[in-house]
C-alpha atoms as a PDB file:
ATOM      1  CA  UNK A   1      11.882 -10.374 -17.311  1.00  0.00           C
ATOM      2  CA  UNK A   2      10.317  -8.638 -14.400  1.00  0.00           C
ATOM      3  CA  UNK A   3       9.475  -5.307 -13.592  1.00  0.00           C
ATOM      4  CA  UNK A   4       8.634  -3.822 -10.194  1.00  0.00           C
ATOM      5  CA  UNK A   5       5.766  -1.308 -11.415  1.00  0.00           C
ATOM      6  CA  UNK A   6       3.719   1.529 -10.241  1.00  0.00           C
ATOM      7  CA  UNK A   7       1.284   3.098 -12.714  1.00  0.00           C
ATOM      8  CA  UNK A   8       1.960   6.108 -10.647  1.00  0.00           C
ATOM      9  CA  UNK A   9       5.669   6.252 -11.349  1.00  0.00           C
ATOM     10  CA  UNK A  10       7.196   8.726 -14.190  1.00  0.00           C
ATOM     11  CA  UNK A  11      10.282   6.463 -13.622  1.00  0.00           C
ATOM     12  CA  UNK A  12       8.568   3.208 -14.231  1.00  0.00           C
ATOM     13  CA  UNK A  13       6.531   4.797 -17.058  1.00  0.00           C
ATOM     14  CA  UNK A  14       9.807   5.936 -19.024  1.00  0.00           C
ATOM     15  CA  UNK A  15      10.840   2.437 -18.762  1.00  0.00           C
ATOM     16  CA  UNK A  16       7.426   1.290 -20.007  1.00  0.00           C
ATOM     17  CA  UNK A  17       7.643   3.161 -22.961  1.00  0.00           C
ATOM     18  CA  UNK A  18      10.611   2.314 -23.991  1.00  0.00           C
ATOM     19  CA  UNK A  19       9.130  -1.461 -23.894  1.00  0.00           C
ATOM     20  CA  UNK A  20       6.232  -0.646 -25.804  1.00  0.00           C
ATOM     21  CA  UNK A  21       8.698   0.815 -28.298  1.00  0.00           C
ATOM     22  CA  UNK A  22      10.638  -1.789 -29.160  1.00  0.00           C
ATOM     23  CA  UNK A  23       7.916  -4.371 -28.669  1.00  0.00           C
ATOM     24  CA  UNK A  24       9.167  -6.058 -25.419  1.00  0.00           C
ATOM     25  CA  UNK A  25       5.754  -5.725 -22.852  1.00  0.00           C
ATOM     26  CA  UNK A  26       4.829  -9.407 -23.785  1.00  0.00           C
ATOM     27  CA  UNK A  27       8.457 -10.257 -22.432  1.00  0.00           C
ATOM     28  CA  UNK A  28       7.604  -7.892 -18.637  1.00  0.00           C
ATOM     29  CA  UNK A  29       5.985  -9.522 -16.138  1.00  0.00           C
ATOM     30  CA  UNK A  30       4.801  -6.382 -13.704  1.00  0.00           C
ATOM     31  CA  UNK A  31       5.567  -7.324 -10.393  1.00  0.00           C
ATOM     32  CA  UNK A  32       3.492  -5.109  -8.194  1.00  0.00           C
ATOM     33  CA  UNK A  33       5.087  -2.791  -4.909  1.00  0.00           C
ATOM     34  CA  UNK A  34       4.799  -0.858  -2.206  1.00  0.00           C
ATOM     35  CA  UNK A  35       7.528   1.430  -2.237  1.00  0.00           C
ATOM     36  CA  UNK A  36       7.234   4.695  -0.366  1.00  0.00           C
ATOM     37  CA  UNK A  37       9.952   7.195   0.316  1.00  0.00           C
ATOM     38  CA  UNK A  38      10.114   6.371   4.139  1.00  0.00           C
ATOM     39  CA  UNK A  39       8.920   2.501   4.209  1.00  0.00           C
ATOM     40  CA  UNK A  40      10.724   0.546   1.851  1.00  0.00           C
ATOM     41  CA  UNK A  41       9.399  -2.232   0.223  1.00  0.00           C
ATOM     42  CA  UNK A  42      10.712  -5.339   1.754  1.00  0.00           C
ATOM     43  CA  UNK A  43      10.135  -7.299  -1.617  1.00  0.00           C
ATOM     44  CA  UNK A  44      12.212  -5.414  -3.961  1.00  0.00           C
ATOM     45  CA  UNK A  45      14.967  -4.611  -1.023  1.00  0.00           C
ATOM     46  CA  UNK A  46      15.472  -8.556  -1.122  1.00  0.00           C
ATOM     47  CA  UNK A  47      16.395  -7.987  -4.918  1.00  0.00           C
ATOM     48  CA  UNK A  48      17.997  -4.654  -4.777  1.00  0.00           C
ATOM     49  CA  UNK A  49      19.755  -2.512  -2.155  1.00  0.00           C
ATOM     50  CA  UNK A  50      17.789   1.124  -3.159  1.00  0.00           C
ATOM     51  CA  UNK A  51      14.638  -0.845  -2.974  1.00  0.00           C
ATOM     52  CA  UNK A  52      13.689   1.438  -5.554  1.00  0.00           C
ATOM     53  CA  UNK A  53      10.547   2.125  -8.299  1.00  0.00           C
ATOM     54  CA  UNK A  54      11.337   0.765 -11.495  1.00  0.00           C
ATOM     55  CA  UNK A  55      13.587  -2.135 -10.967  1.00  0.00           C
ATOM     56  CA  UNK A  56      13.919  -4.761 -13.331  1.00  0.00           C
ATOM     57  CA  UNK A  57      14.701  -8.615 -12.788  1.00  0.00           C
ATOM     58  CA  UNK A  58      16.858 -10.077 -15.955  1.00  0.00           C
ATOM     59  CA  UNK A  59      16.228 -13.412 -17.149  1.00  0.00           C
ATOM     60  CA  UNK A  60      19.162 -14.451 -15.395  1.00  0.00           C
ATOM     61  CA  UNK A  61      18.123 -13.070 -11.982  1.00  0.00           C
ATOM     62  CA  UNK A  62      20.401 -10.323 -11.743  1.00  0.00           C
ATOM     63  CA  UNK A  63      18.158  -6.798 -10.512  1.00  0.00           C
ATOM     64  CA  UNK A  64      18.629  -3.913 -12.738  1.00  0.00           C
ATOM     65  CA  UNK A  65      18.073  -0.279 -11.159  1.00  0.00           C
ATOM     66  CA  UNK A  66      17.325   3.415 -11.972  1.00  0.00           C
ATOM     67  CA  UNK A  67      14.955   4.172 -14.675  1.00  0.00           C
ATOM     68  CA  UNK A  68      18.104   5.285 -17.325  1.00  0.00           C
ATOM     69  CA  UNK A  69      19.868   2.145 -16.870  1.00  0.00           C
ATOM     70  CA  UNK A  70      16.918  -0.247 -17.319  1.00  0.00           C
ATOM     71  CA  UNK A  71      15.959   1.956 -20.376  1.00  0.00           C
ATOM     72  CA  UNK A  72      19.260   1.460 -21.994  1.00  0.00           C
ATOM     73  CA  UNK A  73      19.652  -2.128 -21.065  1.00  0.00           C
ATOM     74  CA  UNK A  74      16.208  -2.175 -22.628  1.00  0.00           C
ATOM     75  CA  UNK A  75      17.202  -0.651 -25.916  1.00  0.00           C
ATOM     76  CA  UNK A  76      20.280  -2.597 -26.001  1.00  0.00           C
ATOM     77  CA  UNK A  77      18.594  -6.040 -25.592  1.00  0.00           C
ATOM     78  CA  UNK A  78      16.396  -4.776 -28.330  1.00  0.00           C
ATOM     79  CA  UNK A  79      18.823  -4.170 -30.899  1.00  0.00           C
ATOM     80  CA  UNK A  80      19.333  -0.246 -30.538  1.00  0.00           C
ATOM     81  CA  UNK A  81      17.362   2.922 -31.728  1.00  0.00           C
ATOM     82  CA  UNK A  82      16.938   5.142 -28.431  1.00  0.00           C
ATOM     83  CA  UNK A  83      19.719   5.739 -27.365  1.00  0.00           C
ATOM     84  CA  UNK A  84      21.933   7.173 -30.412  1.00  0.00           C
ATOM     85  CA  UNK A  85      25.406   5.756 -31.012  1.00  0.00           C
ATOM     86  CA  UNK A  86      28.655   7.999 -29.960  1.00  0.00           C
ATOM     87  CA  UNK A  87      28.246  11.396 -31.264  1.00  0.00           C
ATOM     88  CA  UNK A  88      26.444  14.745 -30.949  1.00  0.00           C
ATOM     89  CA  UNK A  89      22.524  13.039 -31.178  1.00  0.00           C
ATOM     90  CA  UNK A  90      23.871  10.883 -28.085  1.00  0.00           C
ATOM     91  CA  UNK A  91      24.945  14.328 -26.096  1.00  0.00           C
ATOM     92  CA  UNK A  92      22.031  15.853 -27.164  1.00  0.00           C
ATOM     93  CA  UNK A  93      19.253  12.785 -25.995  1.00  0.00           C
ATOM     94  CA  UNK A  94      21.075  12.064 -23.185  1.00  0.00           C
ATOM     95  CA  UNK A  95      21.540  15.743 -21.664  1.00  0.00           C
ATOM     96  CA  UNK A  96      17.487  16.302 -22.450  1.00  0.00           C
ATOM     97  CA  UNK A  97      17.253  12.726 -20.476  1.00  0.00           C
ATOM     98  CA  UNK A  98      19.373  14.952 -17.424  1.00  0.00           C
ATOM     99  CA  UNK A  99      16.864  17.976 -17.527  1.00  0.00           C
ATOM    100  CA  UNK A 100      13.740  16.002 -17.674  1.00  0.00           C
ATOM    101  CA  UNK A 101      14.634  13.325 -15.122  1.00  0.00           C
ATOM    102  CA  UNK A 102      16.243  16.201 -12.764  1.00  0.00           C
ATOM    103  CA  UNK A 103      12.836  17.784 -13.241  1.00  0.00           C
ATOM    104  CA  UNK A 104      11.208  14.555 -12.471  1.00  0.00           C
ATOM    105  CA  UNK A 105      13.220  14.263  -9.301  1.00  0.00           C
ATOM    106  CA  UNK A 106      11.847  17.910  -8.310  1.00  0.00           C
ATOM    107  CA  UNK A 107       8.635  16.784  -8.556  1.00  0.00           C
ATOM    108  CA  UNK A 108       8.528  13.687  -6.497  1.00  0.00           C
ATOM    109  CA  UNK A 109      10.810  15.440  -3.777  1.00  0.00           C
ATOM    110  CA  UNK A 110       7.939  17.821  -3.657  1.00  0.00           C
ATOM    111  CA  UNK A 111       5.204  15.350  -3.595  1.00  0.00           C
ATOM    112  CA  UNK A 112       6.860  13.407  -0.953  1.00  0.00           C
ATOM    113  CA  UNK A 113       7.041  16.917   1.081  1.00  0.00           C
ATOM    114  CA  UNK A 114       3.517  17.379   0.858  1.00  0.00           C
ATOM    115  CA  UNK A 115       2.006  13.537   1.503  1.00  0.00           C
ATOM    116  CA  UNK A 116       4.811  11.723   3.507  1.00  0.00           C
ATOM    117  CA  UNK A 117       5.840  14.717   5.772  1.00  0.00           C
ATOM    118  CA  UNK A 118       3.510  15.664   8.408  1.00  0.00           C
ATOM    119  CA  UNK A 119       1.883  19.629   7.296  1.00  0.00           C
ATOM    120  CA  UNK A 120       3.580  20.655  10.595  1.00  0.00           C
ATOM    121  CA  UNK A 121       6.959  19.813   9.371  1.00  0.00           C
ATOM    122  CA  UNK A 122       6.874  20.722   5.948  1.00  0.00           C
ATOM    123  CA  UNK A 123       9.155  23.796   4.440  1.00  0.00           C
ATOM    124  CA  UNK A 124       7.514  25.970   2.023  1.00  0.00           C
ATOM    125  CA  UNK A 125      11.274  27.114   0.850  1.00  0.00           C
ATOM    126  CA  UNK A 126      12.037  23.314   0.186  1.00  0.00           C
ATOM    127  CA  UNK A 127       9.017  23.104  -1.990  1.00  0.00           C
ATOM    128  CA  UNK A 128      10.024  26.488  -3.956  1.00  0.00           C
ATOM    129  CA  UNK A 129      13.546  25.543  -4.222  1.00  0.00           C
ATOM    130  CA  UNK A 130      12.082  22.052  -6.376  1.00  0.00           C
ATOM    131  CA  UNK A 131       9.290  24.108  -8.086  1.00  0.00           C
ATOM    132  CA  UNK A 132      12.026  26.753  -9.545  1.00  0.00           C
ATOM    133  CA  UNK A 133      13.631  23.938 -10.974  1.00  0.00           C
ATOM    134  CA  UNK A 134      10.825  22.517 -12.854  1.00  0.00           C
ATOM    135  CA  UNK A 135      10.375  25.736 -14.436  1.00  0.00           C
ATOM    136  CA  UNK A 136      13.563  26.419 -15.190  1.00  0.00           C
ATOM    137  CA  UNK A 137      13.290  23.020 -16.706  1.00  0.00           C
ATOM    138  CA  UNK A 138      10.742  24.041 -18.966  1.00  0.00           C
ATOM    139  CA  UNK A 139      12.091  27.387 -19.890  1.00  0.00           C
ATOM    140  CA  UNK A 140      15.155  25.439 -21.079  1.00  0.00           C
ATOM    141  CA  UNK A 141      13.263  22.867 -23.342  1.00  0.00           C
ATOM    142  CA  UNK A 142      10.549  25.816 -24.367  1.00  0.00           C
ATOM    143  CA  UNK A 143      13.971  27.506 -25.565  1.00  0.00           C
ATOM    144  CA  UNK A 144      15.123  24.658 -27.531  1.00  0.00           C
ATOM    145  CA  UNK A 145      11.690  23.006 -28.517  1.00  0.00           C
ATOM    146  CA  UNK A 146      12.804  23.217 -32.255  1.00  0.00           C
ATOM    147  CA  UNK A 147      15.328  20.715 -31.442  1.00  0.00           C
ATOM    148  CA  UNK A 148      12.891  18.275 -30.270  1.00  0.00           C
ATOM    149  CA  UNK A 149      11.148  18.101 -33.863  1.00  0.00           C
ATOM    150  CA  UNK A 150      10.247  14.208 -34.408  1.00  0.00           C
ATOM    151  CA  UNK A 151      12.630  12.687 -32.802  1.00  0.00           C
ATOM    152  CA  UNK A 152      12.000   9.440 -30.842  1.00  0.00           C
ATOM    153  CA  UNK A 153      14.740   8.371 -28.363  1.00  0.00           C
ATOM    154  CA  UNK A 154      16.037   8.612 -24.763  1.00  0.00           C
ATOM    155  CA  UNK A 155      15.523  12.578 -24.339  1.00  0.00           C
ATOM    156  CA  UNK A 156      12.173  13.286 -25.885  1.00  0.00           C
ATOM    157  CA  UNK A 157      11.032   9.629 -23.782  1.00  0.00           C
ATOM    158  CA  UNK A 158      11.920  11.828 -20.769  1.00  0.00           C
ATOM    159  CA  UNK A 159      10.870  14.533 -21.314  1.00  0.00           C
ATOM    160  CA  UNK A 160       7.122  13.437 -22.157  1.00  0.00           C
ATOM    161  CA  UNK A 161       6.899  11.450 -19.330  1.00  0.00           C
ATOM    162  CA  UNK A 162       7.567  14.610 -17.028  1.00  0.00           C
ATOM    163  CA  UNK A 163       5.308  16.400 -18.591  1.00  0.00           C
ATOM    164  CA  UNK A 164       2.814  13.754 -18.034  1.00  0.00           C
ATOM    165  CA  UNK A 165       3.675  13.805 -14.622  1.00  0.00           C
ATOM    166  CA  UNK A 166       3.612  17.350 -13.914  1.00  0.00           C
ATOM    167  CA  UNK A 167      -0.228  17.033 -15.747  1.00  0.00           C
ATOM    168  CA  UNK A 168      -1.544  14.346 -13.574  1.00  0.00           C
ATOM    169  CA  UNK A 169       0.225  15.659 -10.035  1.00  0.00           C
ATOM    170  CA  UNK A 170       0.310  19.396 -10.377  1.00  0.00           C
ATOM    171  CA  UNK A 171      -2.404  20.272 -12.902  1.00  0.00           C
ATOM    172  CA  UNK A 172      -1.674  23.990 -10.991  1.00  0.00           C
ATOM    173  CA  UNK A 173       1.651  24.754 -12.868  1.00  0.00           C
ATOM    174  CA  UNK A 174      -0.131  24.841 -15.897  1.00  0.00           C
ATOM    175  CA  UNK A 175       2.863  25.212 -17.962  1.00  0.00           C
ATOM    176  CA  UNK A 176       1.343  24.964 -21.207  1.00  0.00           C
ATOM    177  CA  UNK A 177       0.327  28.784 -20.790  1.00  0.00           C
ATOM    178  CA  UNK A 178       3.594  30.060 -20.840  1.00  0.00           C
ATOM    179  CA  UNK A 179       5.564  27.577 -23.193  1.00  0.00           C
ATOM    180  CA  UNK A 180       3.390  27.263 -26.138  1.00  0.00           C
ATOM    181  CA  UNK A 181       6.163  25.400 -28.592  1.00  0.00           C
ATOM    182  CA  UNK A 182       6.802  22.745 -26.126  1.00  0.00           C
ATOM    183  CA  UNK A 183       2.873  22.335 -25.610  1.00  0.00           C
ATOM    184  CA  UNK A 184       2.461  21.431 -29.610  1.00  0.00           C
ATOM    185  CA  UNK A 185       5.332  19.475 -28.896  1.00  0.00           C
ATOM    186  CA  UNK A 186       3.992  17.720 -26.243  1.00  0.00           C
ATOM    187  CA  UNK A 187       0.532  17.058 -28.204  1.00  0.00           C
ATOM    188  CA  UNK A 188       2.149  15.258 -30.670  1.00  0.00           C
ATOM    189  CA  UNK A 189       4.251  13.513 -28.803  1.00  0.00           C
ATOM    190  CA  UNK A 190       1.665  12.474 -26.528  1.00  0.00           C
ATOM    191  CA  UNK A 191      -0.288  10.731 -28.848  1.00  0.00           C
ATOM    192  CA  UNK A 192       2.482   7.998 -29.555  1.00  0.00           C
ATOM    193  CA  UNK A 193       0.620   4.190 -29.044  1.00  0.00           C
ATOM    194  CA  UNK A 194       3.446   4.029 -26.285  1.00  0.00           C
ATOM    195  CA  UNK A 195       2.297   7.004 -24.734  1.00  0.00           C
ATOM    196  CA  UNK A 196      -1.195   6.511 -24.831  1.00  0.00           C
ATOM    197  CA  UNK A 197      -0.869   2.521 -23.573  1.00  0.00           C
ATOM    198  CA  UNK A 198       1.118   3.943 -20.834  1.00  0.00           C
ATOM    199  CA  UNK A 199      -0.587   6.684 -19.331  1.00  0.00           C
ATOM    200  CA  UNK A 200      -1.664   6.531 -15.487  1.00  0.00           C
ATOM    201  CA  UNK A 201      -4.606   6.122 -13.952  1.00  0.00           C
ATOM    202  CA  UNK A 202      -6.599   9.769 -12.936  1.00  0.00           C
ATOM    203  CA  UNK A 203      -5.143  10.985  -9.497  1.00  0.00           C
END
């Protein structure tokens, strides 16, 4: 299999994860990229429509995109575990999935405002409209942080890798200081081998 990587990505890092969890990096070849929200790169668009960062090549050829799907194809291939069968567990991992990826999307839509946007052209209520999601985000899983516990699937996978991404790209939300059950959370959590193997470069 291949992967179209950035270290940079929260996308391509959930998928990571989710490799080093089930023991499948030795079976990724990381196919490097260029994407960028206004230039697409040319070498993934000859693979995949979106053109998009993660997108995985089967071993059959066929392109595979958007982070959830190549996680679950992921999971599948490997047998199962992350994604919980049909039930309430399955609601529950993939609604905290939603929240974390929706406050993933915030992020990067912000990011993209501030370094692929000239400064001339850039909305400040654009970039508050994003930033009240992520912290409504965070309210929400500071709110129901008991549910996290130990658990290990599709959700909590998420949800780490936004807060790692809100950590390395806006250190100046500090949200620890306000949501102090999802910060033990997160230090737990954060230590995971598949965590740790996967975190990005410094900004």
């Amino acid at each position: 299999m291949q992967l179209f990587h950035s270290h940079f990505s929260p996308f391509a890092r959930k998928v990571m994860v989710v490799a080093f969890e089930h023991g499948l990096t030795e079976s990724l070849e990381l196919l490097p990229t260029a994407a960028h929200p206004v230039k697409r790169d040319g070498t993934i668009l000859a693979r995949h429509p979106l053109a998009q960062v993660p997108t995985l090549i089967d071993d059959e050829g066929h392109a595979i995109a958007d982070s959830r799907v190549i996680c679950e194809y992921l999971d599948a291939r490997a047998g199962g575990g992350l994604f919980p069968p049909s039930g309430p567990a399955r609601w529950i991992a993939l609604g905290d999935q939603s929240t974390a990826d929706g406050m993933l999307d915030a992020a990067l839509l912000i990011r993209y405002e501030l370094t692929a946007r000239p400064e001339s052209g850039r909305s400040d209520g654009w970039i508050a409209g994003q930033t009240a999601k992520i912290v409504s985000g965070l309210a929400s899983f500071e709110e129901a942080a008991v549910r996290l516990g130990d658990r290990v699937d599709i959700g909590t996978i998420a949800l780490g890798c936004a807060l790692g991404y809100l950590d390395l790209r806006f250190p100046e939300i500090t949200w620890r200081a306000n949501h102090p059950a999802l910060a033990a959370w997160y230090e737990v959590f954060s230590a995971r081998p598949a965590m740790l193997a996967t975190r990005p470069p410094a900004a």
